[in-house]
Protein backbone atom coordinates (compact mmCIF):
# COMPACT_ATOMS: atom_id res chain seq x y z
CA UNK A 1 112.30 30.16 117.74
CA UNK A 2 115.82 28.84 116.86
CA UNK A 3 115.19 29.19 113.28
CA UNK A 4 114.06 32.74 113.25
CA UNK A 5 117.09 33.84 115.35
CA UNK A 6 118.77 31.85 112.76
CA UNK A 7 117.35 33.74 110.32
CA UNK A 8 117.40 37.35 111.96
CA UNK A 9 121.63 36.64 112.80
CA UNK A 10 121.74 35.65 109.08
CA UNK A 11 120.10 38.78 107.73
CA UNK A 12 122.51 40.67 110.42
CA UNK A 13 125.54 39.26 108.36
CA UNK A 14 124.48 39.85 105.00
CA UNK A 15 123.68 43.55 106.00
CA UNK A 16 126.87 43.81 107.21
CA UNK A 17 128.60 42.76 104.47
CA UNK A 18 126.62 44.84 102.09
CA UNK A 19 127.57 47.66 103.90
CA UNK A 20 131.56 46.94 104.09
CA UNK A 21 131.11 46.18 100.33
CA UNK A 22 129.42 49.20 99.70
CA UNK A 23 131.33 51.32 102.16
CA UNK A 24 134.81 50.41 100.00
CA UNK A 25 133.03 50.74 96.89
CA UNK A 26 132.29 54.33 98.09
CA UNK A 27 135.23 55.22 99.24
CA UNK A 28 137.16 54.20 96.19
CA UNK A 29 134.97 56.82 94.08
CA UNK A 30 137.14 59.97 93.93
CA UNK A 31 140.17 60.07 91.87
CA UNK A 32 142.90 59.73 93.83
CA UNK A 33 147.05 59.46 93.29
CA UNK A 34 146.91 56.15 92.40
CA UNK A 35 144.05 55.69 90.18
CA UNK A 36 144.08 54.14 86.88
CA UNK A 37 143.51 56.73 84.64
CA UNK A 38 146.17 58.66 85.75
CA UNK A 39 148.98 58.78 83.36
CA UNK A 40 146.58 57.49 79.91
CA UNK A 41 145.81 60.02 77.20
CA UNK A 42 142.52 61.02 76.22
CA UNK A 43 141.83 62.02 72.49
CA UNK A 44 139.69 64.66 71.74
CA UNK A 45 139.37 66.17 68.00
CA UNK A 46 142.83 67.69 67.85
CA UNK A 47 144.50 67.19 70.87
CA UNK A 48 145.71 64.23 73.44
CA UNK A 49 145.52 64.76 76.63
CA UNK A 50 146.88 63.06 80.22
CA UNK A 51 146.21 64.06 83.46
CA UNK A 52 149.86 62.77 84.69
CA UNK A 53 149.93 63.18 88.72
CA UNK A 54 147.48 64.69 91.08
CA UNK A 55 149.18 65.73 94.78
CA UNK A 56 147.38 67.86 97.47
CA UNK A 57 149.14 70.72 99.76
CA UNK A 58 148.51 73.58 101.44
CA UNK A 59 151.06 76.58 100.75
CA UNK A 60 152.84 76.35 97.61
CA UNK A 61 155.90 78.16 96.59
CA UNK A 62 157.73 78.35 93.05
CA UNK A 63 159.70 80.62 90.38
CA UNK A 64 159.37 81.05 86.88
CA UNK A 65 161.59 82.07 83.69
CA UNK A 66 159.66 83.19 81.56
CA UNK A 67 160.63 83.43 77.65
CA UNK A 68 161.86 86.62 77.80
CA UNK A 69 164.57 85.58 81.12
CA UNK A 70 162.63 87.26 83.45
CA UNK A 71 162.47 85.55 86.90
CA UNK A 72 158.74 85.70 88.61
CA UNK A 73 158.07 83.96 92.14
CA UNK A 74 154.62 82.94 92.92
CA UNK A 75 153.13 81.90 96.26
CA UNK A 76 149.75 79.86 96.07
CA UNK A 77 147.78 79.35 99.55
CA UNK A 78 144.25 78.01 100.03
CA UNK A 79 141.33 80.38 100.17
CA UNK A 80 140.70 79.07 103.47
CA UNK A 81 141.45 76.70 106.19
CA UNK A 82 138.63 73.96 105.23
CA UNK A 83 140.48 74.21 101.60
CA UNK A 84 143.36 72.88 100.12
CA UNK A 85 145.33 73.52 96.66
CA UNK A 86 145.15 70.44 94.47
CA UNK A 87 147.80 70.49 91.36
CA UNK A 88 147.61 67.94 88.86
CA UNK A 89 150.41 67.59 85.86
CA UNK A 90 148.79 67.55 82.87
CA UNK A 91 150.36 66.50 79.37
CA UNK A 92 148.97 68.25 76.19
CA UNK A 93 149.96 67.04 72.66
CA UNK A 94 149.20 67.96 69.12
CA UNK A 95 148.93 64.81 66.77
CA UNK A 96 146.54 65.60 64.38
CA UNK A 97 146.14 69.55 63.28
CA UNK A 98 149.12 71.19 61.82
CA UNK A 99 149.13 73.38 64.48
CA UNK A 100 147.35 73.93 67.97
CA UNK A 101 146.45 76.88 69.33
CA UNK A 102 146.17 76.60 72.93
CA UNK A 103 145.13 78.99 75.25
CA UNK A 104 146.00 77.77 78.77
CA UNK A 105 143.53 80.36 81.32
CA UNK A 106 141.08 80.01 84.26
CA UNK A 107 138.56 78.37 81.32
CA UNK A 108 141.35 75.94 80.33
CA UNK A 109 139.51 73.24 82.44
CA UNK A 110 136.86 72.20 84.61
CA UNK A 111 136.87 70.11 87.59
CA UNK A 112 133.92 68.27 88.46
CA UNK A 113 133.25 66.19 92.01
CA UNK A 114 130.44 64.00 92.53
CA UNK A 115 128.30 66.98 94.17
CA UNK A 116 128.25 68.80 90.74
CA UNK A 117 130.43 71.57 91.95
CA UNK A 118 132.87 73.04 89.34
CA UNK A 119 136.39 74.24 90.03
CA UNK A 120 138.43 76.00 87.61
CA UNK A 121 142.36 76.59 87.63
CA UNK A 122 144.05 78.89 89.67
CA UNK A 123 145.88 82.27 87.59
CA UNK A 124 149.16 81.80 88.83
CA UNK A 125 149.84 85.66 87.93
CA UNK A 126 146.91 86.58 90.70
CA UNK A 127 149.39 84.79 92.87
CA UNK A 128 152.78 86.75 92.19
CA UNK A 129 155.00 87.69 95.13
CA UNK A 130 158.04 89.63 95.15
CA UNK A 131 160.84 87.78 96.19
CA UNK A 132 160.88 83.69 95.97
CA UNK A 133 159.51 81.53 99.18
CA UNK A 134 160.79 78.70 101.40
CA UNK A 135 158.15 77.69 102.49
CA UNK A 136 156.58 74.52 100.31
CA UNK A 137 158.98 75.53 97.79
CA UNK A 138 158.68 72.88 94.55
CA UNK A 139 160.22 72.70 91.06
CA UNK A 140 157.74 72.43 88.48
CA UNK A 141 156.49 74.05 85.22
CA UNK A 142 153.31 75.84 85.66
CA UNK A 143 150.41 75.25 82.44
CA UNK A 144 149.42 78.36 82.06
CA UNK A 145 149.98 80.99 78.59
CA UNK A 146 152.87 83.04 79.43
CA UNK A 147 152.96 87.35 80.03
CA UNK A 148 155.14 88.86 77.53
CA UNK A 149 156.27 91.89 78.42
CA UNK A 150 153.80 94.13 77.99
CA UNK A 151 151.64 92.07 79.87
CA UNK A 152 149.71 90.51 77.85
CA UNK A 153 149.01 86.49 77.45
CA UNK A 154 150.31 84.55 74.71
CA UNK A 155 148.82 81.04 74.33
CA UNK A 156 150.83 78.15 73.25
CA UNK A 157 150.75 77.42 69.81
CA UNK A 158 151.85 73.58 69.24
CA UNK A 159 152.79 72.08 65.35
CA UNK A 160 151.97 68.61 65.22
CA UNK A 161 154.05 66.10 66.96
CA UNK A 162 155.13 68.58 69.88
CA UNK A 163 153.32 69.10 73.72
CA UNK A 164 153.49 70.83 76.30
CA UNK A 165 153.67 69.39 79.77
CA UNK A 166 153.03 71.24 83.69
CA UNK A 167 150.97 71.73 86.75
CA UNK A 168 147.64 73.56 87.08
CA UNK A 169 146.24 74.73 90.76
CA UNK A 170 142.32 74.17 92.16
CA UNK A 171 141.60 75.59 95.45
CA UNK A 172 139.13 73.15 96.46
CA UNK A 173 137.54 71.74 99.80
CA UNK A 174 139.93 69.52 101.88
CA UNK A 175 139.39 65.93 100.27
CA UNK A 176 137.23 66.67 97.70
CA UNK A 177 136.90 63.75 95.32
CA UNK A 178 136.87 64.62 91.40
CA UNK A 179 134.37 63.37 89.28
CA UNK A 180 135.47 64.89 85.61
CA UNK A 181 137.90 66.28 84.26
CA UNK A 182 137.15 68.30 81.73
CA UNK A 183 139.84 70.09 79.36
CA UNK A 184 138.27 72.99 77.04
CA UNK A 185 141.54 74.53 75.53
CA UNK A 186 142.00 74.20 71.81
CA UNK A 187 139.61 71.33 72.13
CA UNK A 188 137.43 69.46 74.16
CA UNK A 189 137.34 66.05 76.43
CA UNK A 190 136.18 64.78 79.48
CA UNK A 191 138.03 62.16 81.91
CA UNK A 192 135.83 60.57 84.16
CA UNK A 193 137.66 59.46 87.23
């Protein structure tokens, strides 16, 4: 009888530890601000590219020069209140080709989480607001092509040795953890997180 309690409070522990192990295991899965890829480049065909910093808001407010010297003031917000706006800094950088074209758009890159939903950037133009915002204000370059004046988009073209180096949007799900990373513009590569 003492043996098979023995037995039954020794299975107890061993469950119990496979579950705490498996439990951080788990929770360590999504890509987070302090993972290790964050930072490395990734080489696809042509181009190198680093997914630099990943931070999570709500609101987000900034302003823009763009080539020409014209001012523009965007305002990002979540889609809704179970969402969130993820930006990650991303680093792009032509080694190889003698030059790049890069065009930097909603199909620029995918985002992947462990449910096999995709997410795509944010257009920061769908976001323009009149005058700039307090509220969440940051500095930062956006990646995406610029509007010349007429309205159109310009990508970026790159000669080798140069890069280009900003923040992309996701509205995604509060928390979500990323899977993939997936860039598409003027080549493509995949990070898994």
């Amino acid at each position: 009888m003492i043996t098979k309690k023995l037995r039954l409070l020794g299975m107890m522990n061993y469950c119990l530890i496979l579950l705490l192990v498996l439990s951080i295991g788990c929770g360590s899965l999504g890509f987070s601000s302090d993972s290790s890829k964050l930072g490395r480049y990734y080489q696809g065909k042509v181009l190198h590219v680093s997914v630099a910093e990943i931070e999570r808001s709500g609101v987000i407010s900034f302003s823009t020069v763009n080539p020409e010297g014209i001012v523009k003031n965007f305002q990002i917000l979540p889609s809704s209140e179970k969402r969130e706006i993820v930006r990650f800094r991303i680093k792009v950088e032509n080694h190889t080709a003698a030059t790049a074209i890069v065009n930097i758009d909603e199909k620029a890159v995918v985002l992947n989480d462990f449910f096999s939903n995709d997410f795509t950037p944010i257009n920061i133009y769908d976001h323009e607001i009149l005058e700039a915002s307090d509220e969440n204000s940051v500095s930062l370059t956006p990646l995406w092509n610029n509007l010349n004046s007429l309205g159109k988009s310009e990508s970026f073209v790159l000669p080798r040795g140069t890069g280009i180096d900003g923040w992309m949007f996701f509205d995604v799900p509060v928390n979500t953890h990323f899977k993939e990373f997936k860039w598409r513009a003027g080549d493509s590569l995949g990070i898994e997180f």
